[in-house]
PDB file of N, CA and C in Angstrom:
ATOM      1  N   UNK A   1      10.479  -2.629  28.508  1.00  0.00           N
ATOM      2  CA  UNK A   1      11.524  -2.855  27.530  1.00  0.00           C
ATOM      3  C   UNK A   1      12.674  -1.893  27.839  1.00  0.00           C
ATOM      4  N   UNK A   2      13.705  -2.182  27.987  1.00  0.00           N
ATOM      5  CA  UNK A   2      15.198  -1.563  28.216  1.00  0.00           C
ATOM      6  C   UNK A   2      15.731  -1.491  26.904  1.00  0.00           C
ATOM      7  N   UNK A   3      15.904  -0.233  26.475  1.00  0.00           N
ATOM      8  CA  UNK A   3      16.691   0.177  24.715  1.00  0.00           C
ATOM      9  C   UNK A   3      18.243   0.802  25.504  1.00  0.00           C
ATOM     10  N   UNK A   4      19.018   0.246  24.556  1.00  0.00           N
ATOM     11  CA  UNK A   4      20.381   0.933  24.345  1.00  0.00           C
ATOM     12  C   UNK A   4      20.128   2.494  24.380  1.00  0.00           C
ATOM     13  N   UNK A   5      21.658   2.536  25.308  1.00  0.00           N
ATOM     14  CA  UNK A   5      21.613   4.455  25.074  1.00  0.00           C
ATOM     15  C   UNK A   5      21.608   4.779  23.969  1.00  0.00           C
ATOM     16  N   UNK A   6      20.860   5.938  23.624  1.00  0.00           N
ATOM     17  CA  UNK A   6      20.908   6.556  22.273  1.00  0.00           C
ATOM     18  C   UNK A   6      20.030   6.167  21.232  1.00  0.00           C
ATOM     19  N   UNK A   7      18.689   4.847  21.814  1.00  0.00           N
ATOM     20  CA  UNK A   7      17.786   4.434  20.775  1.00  0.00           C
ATOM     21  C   UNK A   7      16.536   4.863  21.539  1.00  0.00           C
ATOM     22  N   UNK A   8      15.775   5.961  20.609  1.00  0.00           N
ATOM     23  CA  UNK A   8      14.504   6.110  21.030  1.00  0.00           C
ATOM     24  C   UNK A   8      13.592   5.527  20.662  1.00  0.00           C
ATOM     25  N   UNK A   9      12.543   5.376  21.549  1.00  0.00           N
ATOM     26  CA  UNK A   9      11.251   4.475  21.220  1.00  0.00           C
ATOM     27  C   UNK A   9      10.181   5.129  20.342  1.00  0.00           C
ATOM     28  N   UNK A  10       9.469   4.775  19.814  1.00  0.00           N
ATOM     29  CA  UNK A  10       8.655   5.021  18.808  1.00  0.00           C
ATOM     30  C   UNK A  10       7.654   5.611  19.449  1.00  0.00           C
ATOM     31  N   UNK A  11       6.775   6.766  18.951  1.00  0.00           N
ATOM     32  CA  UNK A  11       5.414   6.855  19.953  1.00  0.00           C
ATOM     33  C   UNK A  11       4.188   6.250  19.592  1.00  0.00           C
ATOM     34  N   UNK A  12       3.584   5.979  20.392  1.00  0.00           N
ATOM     35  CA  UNK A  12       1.760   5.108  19.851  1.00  0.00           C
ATOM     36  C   UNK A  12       1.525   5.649  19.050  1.00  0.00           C
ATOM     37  N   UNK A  13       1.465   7.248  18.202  1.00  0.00           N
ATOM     38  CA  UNK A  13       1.283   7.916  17.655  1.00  0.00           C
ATOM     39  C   UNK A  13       2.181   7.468  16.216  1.00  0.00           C
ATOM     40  N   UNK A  14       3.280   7.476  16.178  1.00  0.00           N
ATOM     41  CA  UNK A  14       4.224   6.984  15.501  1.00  0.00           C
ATOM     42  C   UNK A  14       3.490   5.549  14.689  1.00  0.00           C
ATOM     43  N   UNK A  15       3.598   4.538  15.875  1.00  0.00           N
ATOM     44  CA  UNK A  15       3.003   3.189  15.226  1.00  0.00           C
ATOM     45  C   UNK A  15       2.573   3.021  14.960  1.00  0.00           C
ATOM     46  N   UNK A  16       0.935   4.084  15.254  1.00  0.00           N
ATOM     47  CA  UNK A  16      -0.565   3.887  14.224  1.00  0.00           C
ATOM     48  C   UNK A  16      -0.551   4.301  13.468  1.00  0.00           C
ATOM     49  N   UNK A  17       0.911   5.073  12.891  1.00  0.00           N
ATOM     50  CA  UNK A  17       0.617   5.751  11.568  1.00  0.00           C
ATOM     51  C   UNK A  17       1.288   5.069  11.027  1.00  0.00           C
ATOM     52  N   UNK A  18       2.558   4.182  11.122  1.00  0.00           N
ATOM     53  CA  UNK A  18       3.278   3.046  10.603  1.00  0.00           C
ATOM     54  C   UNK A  18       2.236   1.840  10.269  1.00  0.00           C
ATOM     55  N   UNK A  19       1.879   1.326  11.148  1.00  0.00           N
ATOM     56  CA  UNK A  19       0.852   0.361  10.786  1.00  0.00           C
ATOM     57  C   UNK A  19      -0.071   0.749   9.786  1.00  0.00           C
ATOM     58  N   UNK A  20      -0.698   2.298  10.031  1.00  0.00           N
ATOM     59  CA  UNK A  20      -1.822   2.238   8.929  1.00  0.00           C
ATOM     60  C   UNK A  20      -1.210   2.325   7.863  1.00  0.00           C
ATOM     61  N   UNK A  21      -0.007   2.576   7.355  1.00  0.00           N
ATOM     62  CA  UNK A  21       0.811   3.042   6.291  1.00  0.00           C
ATOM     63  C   UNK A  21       0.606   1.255   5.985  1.00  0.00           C
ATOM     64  N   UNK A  22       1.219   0.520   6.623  1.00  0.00           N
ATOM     65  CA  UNK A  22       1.580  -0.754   6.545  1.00  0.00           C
ATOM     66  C   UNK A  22      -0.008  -1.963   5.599  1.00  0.00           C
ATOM     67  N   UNK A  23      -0.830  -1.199   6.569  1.00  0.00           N
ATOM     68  CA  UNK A  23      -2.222  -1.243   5.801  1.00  0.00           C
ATOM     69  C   UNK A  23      -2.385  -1.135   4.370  1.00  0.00           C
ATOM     70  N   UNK A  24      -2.390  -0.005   4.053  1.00  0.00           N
ATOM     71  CA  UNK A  24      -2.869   0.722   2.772  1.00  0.00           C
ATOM     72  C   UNK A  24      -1.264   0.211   2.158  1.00  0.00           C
ATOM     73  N   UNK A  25      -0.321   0.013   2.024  1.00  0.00           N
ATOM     74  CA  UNK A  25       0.612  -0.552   1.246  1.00  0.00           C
ATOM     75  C   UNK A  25      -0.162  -2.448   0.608  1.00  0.00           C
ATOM     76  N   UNK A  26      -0.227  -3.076   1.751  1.00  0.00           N
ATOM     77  CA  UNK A  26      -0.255  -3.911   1.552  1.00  0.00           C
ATOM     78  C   UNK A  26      -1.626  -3.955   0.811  1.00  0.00           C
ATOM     79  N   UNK A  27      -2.625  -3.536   0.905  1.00  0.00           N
ATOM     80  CA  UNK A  27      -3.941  -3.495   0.246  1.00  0.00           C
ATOM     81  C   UNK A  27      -3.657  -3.366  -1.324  1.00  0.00           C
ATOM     82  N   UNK A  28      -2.726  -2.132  -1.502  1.00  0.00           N
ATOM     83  CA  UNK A  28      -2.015  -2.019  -2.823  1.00  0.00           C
ATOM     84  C   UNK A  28      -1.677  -3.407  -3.242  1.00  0.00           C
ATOM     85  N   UNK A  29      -1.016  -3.821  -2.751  1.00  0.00           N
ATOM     86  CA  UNK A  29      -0.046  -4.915  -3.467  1.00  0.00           C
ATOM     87  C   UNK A  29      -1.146  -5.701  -3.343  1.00  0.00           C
ATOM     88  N   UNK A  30      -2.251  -5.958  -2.800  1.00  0.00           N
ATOM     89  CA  UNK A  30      -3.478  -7.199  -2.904  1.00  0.00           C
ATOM     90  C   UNK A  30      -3.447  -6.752  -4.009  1.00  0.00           C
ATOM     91  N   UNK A  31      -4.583  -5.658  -4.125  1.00  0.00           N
ATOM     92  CA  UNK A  31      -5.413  -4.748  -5.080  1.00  0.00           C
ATOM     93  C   UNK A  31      -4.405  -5.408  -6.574  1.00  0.00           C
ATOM     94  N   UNK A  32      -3.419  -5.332  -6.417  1.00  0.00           N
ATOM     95  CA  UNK A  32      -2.550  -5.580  -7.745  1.00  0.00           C
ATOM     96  C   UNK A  32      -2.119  -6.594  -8.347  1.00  0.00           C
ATOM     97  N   UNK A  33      -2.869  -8.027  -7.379  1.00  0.00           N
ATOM     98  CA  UNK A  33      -2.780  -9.131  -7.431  1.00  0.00           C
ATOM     99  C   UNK A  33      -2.426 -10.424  -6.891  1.00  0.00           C
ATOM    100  N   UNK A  34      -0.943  -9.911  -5.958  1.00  0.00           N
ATOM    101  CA  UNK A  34      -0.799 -10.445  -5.243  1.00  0.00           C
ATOM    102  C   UNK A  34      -0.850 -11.588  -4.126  1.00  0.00           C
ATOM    103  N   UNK A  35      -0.873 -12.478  -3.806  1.00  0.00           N
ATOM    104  CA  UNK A  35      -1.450 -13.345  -2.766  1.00  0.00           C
ATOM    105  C   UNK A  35      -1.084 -12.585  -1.506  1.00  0.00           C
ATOM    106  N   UNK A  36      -2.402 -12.626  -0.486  1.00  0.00           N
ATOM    107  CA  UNK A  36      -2.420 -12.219   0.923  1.00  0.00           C
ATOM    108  C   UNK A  36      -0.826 -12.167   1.287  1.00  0.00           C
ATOM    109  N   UNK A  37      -0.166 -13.196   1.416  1.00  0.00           N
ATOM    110  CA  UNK A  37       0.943 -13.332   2.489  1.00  0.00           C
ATOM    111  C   UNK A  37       1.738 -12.460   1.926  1.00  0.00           C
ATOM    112  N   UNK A  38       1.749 -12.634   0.428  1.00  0.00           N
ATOM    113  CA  UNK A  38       2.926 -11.405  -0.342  1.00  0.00           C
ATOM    114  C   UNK A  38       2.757 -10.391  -0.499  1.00  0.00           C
ATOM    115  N   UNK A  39       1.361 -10.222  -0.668  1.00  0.00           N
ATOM    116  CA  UNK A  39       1.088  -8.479  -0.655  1.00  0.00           C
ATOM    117  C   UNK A  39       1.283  -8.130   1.074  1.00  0.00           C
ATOM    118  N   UNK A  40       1.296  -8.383   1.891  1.00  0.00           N
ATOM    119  CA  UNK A  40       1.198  -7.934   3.541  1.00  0.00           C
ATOM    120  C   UNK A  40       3.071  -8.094   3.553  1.00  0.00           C
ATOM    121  N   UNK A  41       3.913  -8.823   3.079  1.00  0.00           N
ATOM    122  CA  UNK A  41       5.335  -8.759   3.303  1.00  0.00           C
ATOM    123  C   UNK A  41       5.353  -7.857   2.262  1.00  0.00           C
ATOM    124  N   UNK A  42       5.113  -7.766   1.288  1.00  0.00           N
ATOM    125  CA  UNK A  42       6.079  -6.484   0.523  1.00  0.00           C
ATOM    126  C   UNK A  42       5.266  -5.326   1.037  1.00  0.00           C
ATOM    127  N   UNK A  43       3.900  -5.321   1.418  1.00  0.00           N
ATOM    128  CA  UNK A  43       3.380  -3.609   1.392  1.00  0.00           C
ATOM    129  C   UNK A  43       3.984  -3.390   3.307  1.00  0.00           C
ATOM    130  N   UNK A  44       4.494  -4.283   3.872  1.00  0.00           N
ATOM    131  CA  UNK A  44       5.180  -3.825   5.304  1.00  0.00           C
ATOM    132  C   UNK A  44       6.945  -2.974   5.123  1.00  0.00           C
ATOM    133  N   UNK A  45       7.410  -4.024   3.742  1.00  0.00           N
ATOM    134  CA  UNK A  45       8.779  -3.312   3.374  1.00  0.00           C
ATOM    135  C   UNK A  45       8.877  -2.235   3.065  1.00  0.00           C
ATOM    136  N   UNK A  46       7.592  -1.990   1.870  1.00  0.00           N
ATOM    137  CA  UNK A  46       7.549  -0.524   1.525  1.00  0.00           C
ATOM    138  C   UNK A  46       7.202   0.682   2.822  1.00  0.00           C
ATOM    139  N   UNK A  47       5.941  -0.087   3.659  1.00  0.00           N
ATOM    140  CA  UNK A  47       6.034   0.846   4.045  1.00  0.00           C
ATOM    141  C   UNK A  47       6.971   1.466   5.234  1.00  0.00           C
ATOM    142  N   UNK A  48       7.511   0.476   5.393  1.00  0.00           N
ATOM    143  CA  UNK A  48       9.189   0.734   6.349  1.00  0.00           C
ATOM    144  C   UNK A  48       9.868   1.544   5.778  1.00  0.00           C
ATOM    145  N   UNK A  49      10.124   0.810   4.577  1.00  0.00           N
ATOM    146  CA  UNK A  49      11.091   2.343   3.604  1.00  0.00           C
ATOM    147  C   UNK A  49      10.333   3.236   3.218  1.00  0.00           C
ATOM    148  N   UNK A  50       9.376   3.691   3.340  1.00  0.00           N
ATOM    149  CA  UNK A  50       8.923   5.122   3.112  1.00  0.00           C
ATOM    150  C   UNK A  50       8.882   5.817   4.561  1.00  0.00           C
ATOM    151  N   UNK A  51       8.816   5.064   5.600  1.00  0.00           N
ATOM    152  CA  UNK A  51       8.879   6.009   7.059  1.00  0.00           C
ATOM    153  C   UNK A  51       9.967   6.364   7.516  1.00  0.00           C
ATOM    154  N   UNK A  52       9.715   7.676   8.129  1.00  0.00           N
ATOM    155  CA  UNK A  52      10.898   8.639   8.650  1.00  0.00           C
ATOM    156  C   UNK A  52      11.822   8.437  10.016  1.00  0.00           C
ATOM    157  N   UNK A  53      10.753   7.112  10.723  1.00  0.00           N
ATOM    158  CA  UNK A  53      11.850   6.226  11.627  1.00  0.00           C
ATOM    159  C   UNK A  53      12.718   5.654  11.114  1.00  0.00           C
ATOM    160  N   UNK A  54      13.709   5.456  12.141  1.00  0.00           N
ATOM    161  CA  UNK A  54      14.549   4.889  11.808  1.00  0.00           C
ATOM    162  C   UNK A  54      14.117   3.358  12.389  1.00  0.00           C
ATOM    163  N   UNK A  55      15.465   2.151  11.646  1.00  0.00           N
ATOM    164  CA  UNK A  55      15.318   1.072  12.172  1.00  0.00           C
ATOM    165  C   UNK A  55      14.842   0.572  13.820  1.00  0.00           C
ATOM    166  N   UNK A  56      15.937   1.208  14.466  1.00  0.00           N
ATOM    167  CA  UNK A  56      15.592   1.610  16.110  1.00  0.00           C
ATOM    168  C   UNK A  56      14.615   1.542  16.113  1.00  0.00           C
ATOM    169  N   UNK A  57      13.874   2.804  16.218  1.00  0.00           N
ATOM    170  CA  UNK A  57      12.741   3.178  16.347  1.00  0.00           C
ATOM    171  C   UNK A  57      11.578   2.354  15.951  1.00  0.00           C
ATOM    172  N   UNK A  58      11.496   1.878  14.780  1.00  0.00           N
ATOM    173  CA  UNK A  58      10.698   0.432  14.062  1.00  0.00           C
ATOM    174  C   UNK A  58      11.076  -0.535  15.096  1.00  0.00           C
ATOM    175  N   UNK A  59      11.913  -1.286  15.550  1.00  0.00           N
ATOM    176  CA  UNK A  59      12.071  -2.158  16.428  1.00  0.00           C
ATOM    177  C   UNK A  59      11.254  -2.322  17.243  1.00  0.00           C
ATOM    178  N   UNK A  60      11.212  -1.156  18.077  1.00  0.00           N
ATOM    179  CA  UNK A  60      10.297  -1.042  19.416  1.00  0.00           C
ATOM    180  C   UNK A  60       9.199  -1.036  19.187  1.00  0.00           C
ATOM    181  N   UNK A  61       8.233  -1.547  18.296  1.00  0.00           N
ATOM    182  CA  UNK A  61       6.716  -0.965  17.826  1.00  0.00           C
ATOM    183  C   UNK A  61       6.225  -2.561  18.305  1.00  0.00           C
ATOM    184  N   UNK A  62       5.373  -3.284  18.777  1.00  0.00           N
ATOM    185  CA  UNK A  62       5.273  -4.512  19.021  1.00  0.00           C
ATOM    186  C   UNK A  62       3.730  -4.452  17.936  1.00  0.00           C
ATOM    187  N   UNK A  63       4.130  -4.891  16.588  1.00  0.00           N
ATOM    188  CA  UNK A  63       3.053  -4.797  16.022  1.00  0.00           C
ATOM    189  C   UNK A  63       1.575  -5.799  16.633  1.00  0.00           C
ATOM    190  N   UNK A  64       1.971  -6.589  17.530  1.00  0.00           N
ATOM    191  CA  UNK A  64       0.744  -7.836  17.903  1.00  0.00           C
ATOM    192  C   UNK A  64      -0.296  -7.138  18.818  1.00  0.00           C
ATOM    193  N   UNK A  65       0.332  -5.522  19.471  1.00  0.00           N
ATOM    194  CA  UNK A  65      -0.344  -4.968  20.498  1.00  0.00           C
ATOM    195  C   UNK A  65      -1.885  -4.325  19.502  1.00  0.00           C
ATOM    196  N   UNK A  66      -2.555  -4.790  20.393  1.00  0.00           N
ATOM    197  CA  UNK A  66      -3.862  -4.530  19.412  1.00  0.00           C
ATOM    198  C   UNK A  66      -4.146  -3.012  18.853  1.00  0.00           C
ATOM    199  N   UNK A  67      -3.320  -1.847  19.490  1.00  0.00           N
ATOM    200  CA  UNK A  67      -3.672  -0.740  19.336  1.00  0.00           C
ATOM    201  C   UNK A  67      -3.136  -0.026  17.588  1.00  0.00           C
ATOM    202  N   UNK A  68      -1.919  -1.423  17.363  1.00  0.00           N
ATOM    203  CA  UNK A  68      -1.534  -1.592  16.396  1.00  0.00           C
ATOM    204  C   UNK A  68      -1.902  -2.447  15.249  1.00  0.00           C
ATOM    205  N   UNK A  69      -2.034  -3.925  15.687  1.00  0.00           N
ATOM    206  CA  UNK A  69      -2.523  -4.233  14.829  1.00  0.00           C
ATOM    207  C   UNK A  69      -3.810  -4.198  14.304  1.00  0.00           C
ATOM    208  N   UNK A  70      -5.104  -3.846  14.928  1.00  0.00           N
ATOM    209  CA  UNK A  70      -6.274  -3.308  14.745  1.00  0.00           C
ATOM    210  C   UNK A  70      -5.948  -2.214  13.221  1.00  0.00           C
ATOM    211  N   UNK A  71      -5.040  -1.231  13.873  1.00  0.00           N
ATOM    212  CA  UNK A  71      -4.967   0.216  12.639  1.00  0.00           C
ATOM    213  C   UNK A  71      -4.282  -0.699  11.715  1.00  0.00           C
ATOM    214  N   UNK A  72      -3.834  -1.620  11.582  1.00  0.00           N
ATOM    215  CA  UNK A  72      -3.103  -2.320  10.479  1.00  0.00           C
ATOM    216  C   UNK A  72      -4.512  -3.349   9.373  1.00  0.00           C
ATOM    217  N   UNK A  73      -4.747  -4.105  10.452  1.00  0.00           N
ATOM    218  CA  UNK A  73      -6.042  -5.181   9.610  1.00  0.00           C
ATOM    219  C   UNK A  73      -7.046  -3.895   8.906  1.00  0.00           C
ATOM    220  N   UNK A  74      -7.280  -2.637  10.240  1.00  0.00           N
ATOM    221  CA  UNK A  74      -8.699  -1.998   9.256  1.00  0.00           C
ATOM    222  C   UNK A  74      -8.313  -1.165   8.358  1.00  0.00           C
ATOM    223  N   UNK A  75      -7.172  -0.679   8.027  1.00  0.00           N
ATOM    224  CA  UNK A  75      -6.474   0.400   6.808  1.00  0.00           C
ATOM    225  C   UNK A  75      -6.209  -0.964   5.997  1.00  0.00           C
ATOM    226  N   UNK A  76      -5.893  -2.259   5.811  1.00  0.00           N
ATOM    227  CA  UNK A  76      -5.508  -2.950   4.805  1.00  0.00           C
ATOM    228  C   UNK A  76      -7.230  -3.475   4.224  1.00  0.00           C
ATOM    229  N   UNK A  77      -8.151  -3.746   5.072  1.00  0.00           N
ATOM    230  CA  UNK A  77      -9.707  -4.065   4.471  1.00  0.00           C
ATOM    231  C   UNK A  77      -9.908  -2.975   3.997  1.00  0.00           C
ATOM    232  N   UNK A  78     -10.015  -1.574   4.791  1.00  0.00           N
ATOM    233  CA  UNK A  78     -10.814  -0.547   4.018  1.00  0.00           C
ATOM    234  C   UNK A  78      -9.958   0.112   2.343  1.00  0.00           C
ATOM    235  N   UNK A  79      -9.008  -0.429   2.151  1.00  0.00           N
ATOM    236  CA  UNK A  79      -8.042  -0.100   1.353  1.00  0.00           C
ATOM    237  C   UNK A  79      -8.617  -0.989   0.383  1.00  0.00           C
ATOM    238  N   UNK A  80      -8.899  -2.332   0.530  1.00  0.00           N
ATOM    239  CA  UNK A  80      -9.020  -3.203  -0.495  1.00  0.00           C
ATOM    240  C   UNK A  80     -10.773  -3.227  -1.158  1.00  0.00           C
ATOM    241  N   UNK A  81     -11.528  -3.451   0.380  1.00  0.00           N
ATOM    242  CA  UNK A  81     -12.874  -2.872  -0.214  1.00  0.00           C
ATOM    243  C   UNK A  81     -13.618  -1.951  -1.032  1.00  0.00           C
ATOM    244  N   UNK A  82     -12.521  -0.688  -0.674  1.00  0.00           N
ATOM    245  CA  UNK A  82     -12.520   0.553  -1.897  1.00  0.00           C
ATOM    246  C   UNK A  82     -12.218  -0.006  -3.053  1.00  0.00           C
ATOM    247  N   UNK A  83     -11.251  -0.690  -3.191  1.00  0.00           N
ATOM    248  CA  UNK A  83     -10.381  -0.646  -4.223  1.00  0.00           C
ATOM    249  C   UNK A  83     -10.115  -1.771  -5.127  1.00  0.00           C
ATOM    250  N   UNK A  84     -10.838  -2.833  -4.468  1.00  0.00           N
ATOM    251  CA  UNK A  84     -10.855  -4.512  -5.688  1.00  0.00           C
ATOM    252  C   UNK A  84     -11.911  -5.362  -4.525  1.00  0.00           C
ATOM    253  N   UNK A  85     -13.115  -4.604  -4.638  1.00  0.00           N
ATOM    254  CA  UNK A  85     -14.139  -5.628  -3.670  1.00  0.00           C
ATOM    255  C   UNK A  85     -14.038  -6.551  -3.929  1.00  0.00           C
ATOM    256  N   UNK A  86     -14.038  -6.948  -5.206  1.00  0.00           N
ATOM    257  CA  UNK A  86     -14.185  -8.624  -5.557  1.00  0.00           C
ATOM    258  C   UNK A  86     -13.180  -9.035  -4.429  1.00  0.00           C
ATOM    259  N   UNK A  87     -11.790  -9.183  -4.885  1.00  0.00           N
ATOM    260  CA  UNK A  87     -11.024  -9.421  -4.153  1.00  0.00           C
ATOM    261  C   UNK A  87     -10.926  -9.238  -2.556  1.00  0.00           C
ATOM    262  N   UNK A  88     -11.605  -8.647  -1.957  1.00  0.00           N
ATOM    263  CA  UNK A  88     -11.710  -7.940  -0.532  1.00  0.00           C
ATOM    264  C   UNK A  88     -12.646  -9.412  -0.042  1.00  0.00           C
ATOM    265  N   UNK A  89     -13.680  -9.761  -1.172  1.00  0.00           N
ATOM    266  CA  UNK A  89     -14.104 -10.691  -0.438  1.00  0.00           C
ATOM    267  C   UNK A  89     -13.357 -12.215  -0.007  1.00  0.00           C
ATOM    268  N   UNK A  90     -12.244 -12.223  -0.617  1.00  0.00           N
ATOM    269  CA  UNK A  90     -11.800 -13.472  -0.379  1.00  0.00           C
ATOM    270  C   UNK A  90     -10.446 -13.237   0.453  1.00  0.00           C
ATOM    271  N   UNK A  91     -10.172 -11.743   0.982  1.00  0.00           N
ATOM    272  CA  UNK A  91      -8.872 -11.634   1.807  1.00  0.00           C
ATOM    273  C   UNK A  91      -9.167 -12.319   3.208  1.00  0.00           C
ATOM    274  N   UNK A  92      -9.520 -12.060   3.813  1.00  0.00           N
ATOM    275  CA  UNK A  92     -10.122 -12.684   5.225  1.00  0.00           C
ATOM    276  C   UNK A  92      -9.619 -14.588   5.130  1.00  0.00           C
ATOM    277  N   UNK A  93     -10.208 -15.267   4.322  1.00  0.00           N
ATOM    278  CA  UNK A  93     -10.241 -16.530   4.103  1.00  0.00           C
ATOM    279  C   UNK A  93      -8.901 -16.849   3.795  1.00  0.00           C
ATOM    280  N   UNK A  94      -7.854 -15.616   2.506  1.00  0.00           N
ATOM    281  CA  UNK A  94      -6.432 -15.982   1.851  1.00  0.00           C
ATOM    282  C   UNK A  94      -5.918 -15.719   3.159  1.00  0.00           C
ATOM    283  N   UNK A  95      -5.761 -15.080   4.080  1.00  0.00           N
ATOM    284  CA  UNK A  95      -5.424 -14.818   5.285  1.00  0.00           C
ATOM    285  C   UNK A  95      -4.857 -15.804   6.048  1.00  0.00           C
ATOM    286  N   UNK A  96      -6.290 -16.511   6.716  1.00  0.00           N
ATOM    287  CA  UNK A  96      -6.128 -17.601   7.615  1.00  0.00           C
ATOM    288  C   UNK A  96      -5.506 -18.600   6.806  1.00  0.00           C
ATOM    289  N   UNK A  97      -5.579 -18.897   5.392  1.00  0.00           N
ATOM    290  CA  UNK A  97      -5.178 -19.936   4.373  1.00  0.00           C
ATOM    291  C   UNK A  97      -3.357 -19.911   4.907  1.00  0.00           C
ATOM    292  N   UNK A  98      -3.425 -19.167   4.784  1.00  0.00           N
ATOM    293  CA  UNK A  98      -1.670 -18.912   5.051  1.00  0.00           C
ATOM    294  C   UNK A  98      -0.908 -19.037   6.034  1.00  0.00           C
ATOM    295  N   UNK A  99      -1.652 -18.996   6.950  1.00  0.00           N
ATOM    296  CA  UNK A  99      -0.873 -19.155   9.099  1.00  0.00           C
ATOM    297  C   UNK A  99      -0.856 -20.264   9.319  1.00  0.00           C
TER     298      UNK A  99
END
């Protein structure tokens, strides 16, 4: 990937902590009622606006790379299993319902 002068790239380090953030947001917004697709778009906004990257920097993160999305799917299950099992059991299924 070729970035404009003056835009730095994010580190792996960076993204697994974005993603897991991205996780545990969105688990929230299950946990709170939410449907799958809406709790995973609003708990990704929040957790964009709570991180100390900048846009740039968010850009370059290719969330599909498994090193990412892995820390994303298992911080959003272990978030919800803690936290509204009932509900944990039917995320997996609201999931695929939605793609």
């Amino acid at each position: 990937m070729v970035l404009p002068l003056g835009v730095a790239a994010a580190t792996i380090k960076q993204g697994v902590e974005l993603a897991n953030s991205i996780g545990v947001q969105s688990g929230k917004q299950y946990c709170s009622g939410r449907s799958a697709g809406d709790a995973i778009e609003k708990g990704t906004a929040k957790a964009m606006f709570d991180s100390s990257m900048s846009m740039d920097e968010i850009n370059t993160i290719d969330m599909a790379q498994d090193v990412y999305s892995v820390s994303l799917i298992e911080s959003l299950f272990a978030y919800t299993i803690d936290n509204c099992p009932a509900r944990a059991k039917r995320l997996w299924r609201e999931i695929n319902e939605s793609m």
